[in-house]
Each structure stands twice: as structure tokens, then as C-alpha cells.
Protein backbone atom coordinates (compact mmCIF):
# COMPACT_ATOMS: atom_id res chain seq x y z
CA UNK A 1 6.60 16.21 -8.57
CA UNK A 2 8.26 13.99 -6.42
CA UNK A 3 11.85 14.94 -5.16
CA UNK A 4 13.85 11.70 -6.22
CA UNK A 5 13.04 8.51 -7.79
CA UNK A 6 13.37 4.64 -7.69
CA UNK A 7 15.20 3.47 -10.52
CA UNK A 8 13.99 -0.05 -11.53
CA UNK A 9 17.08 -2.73 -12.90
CA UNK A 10 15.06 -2.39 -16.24
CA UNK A 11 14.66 1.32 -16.27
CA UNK A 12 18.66 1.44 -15.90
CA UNK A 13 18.95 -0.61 -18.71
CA UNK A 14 17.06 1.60 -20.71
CA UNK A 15 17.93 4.65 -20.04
CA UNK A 16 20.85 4.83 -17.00
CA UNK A 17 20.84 6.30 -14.33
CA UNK A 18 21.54 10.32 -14.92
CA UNK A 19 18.12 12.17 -14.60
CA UNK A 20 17.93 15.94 -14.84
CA UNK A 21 14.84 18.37 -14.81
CA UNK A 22 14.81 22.08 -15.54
CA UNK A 23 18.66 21.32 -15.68
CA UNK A 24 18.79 20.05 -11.84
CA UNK A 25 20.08 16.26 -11.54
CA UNK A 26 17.14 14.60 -10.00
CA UNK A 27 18.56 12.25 -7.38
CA UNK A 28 18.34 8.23 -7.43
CA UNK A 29 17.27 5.39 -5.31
CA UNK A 30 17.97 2.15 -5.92
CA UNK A 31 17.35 -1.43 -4.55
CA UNK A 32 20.95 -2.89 -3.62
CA UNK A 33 21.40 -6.60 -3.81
CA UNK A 34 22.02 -8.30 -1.09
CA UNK A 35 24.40 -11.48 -0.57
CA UNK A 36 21.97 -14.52 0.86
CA UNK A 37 24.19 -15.73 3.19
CA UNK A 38 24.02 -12.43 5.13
CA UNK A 39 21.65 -12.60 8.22
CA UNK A 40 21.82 -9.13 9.87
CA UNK A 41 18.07 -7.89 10.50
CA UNK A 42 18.18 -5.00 8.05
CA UNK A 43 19.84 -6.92 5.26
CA UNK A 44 17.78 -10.00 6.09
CA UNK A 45 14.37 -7.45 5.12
CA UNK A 46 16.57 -5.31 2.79
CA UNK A 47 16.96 -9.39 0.60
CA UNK A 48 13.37 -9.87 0.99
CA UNK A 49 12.31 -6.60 -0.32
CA UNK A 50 14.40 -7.20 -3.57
CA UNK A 51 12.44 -10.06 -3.69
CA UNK A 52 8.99 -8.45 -3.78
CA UNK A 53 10.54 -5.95 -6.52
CA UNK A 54 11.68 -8.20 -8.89
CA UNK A 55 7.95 -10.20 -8.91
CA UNK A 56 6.71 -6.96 -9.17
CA UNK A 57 8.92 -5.89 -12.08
CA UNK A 58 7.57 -9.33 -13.90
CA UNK A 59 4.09 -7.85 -12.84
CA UNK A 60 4.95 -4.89 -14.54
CA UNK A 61 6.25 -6.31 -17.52
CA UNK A 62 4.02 -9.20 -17.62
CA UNK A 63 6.58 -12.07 -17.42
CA UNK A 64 6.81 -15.09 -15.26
CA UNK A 65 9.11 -14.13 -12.22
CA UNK A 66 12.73 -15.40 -12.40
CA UNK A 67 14.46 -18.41 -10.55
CA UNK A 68 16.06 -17.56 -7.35
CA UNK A 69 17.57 -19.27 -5.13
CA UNK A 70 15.28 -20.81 -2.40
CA UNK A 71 14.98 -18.21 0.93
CA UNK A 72 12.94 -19.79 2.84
CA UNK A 73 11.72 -16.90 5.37
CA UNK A 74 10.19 -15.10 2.30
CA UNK A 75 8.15 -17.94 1.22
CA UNK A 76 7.07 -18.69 4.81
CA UNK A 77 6.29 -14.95 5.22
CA UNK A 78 4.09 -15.08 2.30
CA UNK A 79 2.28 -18.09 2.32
CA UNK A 80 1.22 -17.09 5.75
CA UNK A 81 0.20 -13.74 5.01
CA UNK A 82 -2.11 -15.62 2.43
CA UNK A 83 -3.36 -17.98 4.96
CA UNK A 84 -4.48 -15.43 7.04
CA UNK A 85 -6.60 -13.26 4.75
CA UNK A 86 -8.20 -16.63 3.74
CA UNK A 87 -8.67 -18.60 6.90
CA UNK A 88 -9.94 -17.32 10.45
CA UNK A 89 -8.22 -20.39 12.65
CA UNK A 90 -4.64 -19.95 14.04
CA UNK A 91 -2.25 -22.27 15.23
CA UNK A 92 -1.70 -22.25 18.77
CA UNK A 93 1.40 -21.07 20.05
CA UNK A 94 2.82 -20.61 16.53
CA UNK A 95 4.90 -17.93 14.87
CA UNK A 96 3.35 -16.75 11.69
CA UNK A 97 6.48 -15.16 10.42
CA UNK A 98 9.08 -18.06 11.50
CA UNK A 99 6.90 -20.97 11.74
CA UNK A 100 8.66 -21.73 15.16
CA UNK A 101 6.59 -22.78 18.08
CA UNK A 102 6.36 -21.50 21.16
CA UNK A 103 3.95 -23.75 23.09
CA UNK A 104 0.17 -22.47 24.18
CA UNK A 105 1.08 -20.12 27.55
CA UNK A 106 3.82 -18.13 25.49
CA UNK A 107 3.57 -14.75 26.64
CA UNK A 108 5.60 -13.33 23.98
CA UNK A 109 3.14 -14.18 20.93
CA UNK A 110 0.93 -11.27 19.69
CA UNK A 111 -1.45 -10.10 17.21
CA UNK A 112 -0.91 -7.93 14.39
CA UNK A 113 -3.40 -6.15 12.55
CA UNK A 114 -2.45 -5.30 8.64
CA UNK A 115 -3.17 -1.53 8.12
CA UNK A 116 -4.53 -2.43 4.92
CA UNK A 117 -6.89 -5.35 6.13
CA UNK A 118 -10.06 -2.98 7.06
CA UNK A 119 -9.45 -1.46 3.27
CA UNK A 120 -9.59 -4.47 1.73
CA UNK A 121 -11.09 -6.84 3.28
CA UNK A 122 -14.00 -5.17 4.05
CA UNK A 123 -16.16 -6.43 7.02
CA UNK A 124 -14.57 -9.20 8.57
CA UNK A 125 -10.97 -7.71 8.02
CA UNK A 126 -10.54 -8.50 12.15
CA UNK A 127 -9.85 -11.85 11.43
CA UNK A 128 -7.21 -11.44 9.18
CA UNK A 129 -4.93 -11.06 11.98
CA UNK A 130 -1.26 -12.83 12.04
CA UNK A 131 0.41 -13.77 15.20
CA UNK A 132 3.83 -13.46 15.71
CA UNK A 133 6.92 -13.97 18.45
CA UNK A 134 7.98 -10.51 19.73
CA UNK A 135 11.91 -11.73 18.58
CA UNK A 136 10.31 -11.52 14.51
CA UNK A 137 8.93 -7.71 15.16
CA UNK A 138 11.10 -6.21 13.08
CA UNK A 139 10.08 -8.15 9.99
CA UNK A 140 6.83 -6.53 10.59
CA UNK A 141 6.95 -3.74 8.06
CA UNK A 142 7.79 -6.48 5.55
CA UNK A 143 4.94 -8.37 6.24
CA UNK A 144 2.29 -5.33 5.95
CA UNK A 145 4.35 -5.31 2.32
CA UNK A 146 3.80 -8.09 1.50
CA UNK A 147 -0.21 -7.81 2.46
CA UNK A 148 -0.17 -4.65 0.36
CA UNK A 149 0.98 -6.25 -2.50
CA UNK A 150 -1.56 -9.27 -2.90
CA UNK A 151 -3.90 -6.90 -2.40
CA UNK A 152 -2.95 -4.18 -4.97
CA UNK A 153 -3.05 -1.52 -2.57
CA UNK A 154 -0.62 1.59 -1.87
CA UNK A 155 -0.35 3.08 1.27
CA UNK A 156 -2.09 6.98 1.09
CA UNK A 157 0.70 8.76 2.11
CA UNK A 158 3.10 6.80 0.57
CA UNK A 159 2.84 8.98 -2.71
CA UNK A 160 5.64 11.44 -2.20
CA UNK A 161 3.24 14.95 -3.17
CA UNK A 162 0.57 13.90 -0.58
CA UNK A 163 1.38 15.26 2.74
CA UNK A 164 1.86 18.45 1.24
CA UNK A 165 -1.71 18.84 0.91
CA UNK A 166 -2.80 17.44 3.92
CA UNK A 167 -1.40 20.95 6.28
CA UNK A 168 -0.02 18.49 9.51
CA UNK A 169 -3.03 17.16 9.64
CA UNK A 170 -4.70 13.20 9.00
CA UNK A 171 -7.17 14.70 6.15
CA UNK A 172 -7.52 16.28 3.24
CA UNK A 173 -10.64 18.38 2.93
CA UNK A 174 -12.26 17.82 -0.72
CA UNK A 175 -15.14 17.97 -2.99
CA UNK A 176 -17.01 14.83 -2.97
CA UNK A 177 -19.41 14.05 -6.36
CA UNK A 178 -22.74 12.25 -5.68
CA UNK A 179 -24.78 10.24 -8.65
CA UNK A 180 -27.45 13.13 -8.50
CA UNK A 181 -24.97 15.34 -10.00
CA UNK A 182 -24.41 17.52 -7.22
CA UNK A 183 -21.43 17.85 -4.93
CA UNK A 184 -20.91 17.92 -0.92
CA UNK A 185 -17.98 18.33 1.39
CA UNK A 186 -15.90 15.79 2.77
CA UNK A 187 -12.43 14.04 3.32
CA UNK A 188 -9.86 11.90 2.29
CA UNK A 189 -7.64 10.01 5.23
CA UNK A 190 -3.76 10.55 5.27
CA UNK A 191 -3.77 7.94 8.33
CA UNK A 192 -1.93 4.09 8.56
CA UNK A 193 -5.05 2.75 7.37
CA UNK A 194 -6.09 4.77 4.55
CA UNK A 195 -4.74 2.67 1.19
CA UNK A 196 -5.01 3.95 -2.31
CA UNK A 197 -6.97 0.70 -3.71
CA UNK A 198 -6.15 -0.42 -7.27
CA UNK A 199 -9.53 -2.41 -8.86
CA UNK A 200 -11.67 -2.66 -11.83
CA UNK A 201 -14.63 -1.80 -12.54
CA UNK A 202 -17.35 -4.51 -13.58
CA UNK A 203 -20.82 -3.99 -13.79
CA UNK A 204 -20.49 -1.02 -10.77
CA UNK A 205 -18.40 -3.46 -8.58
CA UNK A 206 -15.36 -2.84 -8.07
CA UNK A 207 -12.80 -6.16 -8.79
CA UNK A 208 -9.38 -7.42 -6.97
CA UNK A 209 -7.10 -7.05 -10.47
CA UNK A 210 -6.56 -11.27 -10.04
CA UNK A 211 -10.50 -11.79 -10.49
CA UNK A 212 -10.85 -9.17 -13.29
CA UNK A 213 -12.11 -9.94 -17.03
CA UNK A 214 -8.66 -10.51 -19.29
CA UNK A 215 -7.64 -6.99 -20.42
CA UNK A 216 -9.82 -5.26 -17.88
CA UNK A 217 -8.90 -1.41 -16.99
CA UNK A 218 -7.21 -1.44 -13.33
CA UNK A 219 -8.02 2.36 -12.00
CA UNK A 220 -6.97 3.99 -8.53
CA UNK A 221 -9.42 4.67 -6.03
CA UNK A 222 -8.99 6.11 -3.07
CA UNK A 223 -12.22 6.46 0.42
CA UNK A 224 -14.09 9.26 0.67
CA UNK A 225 -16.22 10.47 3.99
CA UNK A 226 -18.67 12.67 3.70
CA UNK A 227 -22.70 13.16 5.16
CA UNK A 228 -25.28 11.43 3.41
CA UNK A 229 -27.26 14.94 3.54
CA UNK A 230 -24.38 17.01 2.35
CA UNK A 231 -23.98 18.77 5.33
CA UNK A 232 -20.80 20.89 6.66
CA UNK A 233 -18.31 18.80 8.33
CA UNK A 234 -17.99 19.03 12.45
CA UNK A 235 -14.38 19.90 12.71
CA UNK A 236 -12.62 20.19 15.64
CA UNK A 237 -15.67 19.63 17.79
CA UNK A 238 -14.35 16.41 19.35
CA UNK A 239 -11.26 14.70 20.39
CA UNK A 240 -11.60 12.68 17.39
CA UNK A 241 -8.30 12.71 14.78
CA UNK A 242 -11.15 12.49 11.77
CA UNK A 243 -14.65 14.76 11.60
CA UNK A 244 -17.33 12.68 12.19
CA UNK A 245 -19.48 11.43 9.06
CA UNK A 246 -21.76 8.93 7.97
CA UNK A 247 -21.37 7.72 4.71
CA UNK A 248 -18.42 6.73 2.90
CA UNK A 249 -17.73 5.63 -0.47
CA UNK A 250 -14.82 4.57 -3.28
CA UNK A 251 -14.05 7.07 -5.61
CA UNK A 252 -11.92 7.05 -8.34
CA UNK A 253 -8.42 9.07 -7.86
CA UNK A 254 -9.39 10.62 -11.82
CA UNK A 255 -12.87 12.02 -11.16
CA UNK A 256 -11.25 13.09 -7.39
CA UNK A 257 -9.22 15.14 -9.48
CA UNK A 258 -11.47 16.30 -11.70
CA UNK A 259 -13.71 17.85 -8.39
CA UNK A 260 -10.56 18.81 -6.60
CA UNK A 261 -7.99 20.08 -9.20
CA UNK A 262 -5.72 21.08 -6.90
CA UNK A 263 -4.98 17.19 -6.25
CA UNK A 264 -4.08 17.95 -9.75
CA UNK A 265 -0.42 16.34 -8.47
CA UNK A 266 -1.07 14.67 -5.39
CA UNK A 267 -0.94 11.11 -6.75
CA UNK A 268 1.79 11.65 -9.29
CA UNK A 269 5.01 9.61 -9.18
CA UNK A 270 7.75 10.13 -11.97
CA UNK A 271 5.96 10.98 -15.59
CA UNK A 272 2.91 9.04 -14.32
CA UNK A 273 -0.04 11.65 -13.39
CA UNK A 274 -1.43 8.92 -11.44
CA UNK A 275 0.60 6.31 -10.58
CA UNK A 276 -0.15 3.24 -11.73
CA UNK A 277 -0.07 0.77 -9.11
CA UNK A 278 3.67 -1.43 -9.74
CA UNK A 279 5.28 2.12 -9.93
CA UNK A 280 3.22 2.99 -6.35
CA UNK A 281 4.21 0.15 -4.79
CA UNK A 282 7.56 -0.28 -5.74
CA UNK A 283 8.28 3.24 -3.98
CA UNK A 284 5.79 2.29 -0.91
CA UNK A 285 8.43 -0.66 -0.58
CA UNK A 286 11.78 1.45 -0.47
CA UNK A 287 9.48 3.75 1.63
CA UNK A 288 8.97 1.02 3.94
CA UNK A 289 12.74 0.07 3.48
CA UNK A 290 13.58 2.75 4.84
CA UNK A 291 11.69 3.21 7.99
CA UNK A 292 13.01 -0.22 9.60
């Protein structure tokens, strides 16, 4: 069980804001508004995040997203994060996040890489890249946020029970299933880039929620690595972080379980066994909040 909670505005509604469990209050996190006309860098990202939780609170409830006022830095932050999982060209000398420009020979303009790209993007996640000014770094957690959430993906070790299974280390050893019935070692990734994925399933492929079939089943799924010949992993022989493999495959976070039951809590947030993905995100957000 995770050790405290993000209380959503609709949530406190509902049911307040006083949670116990085995009769121990269970302490609260919530989003705290921010005035627009504050521009301090942490306020600036904490406004922007309580953007991305009340469109994902209309996800969640299936509702069109409420009028706000106009904050322009959000909507340039997301429309370019959008442009650059869709396009491969840049514009020279521009700032992705501001929109400023900085002229060609601008030393301080770099690349960043979305954790999340290789995940879901798949092959030609490299060119997904978004350049930005060294002066908007800070906004760069926000951005990866706001990748995340187009995408319907959750950081790994965002879900609060996960490290505790991974002993200090950037794996989790587990039980992979194969389609001839049999099972074989392998390993889940507790790294940057390893993303919980949330997709359906049509016809064996697995399908972005946006592109799904009206009332389709959106599941959690999670990369496995493992040897195509089911052989013992080579730990610790190399300097490598990971054990070296070669094959590697989706797998749904249920039947993970079901091979691995003592994952049994590993992807539970709240009441939710395993998290659905607006309740994920919404605490890989506040996660994210907090490590600006």
C-alpha cells in the first residue's frame, strides 16, 4: 500500500479529506492552486501542473475540460511536445518550450530526449527530440509530463510499492510466460526509461487508448527482457546496469502478476490493485512536482 495519497478536487467533494486505515490517519497530498499572475519558477510549473490535473480529472470522468483562463506557456509547451513526436524537422535556433529565438550559432540551445520516447515511440523515438534554451531547463520535468500524458504512459517507479521490490537495484528479477506455455527468467527495468504503458488490445496489437475501438478495455503493460532460449540471466558479469538479453516483449501488468505473485502489490495505488492509468499519472505528476 502506498504511504499517502493524492486527493483529487472531486474525491474531496465526495468524501473529504480525513482518511484512516487500521485506525492510522493516512496522510494527504494535494494540488494547491496557484494565482496566474505569479511567475516564480516553481509556482510557474506548480500552475501548469494543475493544469494537466484538471484535463486529466475530465479524462477521468469523461467530461470536456473546463475554461481557464488563457496561459500561454502551457499551450506552447504542449503543442510543441506534439509537434515533436509527429514531425522530425526543427526550427533553427528556436526554443521549443518558449518559442523565443535565439539565432543559428546559439550555444546555449540543446536537445532533450523524453524518457518515455524509446517506450513509445518505438523505432524512430530519436527523432522525437525537443530543443530548448538552457534559461527554460527547469520546465523540463514538466515537459517529460506532459509527453507522458499524450502518451498514456506512467513512469515505472513512479508507483509508490515499486522500489521496494527492486533491492537498490535497476531490475526486478521475474517470471516471464511464453505462448508455448512454459516460463523463463527475466526482468523488469526500474530505470528513467522504463514506462508502465497503458493500451488496448486489438487483434494482438496493442493500441494508443486515442486510436482504440469505442468502449475498448485500456490494460497496463509493462517490458519484459528475457533470452529467446530461456536461458539463466548473466548477472553481474559486465559493467552493464541491466543483464544482457535478447528478446523483449509487452506483457500485461495482470498476467505479470499472475507469474510473479509477489508483485501481488507492486502496481497498486489507493483501493486500485492496479492502477488505472488517470490515478497513475496524476501521482507521477505530484511525483514530478516534487522533484523540481
Amino acid at each position: 500500500m502506498a504511504n499517502e495519497f493524492i486527493v483529487s478536487p472531486l474525491t474531496e467533494v465526495l468524501y473529504g479529506t480525513d482518511f484512516n486505515i487500521d485506525g492510522k490517519a493516512v496522510p494527504i497530498r494535494k494540488n494547491v492552486k496557484v494565482p496566474e499572475d505569479d511567475d516564480s519558477n516553481m509556482n510557474v510549473i506548480h500552475r501548469m501542473v494543475d493544469r494537466l490535473l484538471n484535463e486529466n480529472d475530465a479524462k477521468r470522468a469523461g467530461r470536456d475540460v473546463e475554461h481557464q483562463p488563457k496561459d500561454e506557456l502551457y499551450e506552447t509547451i504542449k503543442s510543441n511536445v506534439l509537434a515533436c513526436k509527429v514531425f522530425s524537422s526543427r526550427r533553427i535556433g528556436q526554443c521549443y518550450i518558449t518559442n523565443k529565438h535565439y539565432g543559428e550559432n546559439c550555444k546555449e540551445l540543446c536537445e532533450h530526449v523524453f524518457p518515455g520516447a524509446e517506450c513509445s515511440l518505438g523505432p524512430m523515438w530519436f527523432f522525437s527530440s525537443l530543443p530548448y534554451h538552457t534559461s527554460s531547463e527547469y520546465l523540463l520535468p514538466f515537459v517529460d509530463v506532459c509527453f507522458n500524458f499524450g502518451e498514456y504512459i506512467v513512469p515505472v517507479r513512479d508507483f509508490p510499492n515499486i522500489l521496494a521490490h527492486s533491492d537498490g537495484e535497476k531490475y526486478i528479477l521475474v517470471n516471464v510466460p511464453r505462448k508455448s506455455g512454459g516460463v523463463c527468467p527475466g526482468f523488469i527495468r526500474v530505470s528513467e526509461k522504463s514506462m508502465v504503458c497503458y493500451r488496448a488490445k486489438e487483434n494482438s496489437r496493442l493500441i494508443h487508448p486515442a486510436y482504440a475501438s469505442d468502449g475498448a478495455k485500456i490494460d497496463a503493460y509493462v517490458r519484459v527482457y528475457f533470452n529467446f532460449n530461456g536461458r539463466e540471466l548473466e548477472l553481474n558479469e559486465t559493467d552493464s546496469e541491466f543483464p544482457f538479453t535478447d528478446c523483449m516483449k509487452d506483457l500485461s501488468v495482470k498476467e505479470l502478476i499472475v507469474h510473479n505473485p509477489v508483485l501481488s502489490d507492486a502496481f497498486k495505488i489507493g483501493d486500485e490493485q492496479i492502477a488505472g492509468f488517470h490515478t497513475a499519472f496524476e501521482v507521477s505528476a505530484m511525483a514530478a512536482v516534487e522533484w523540481m
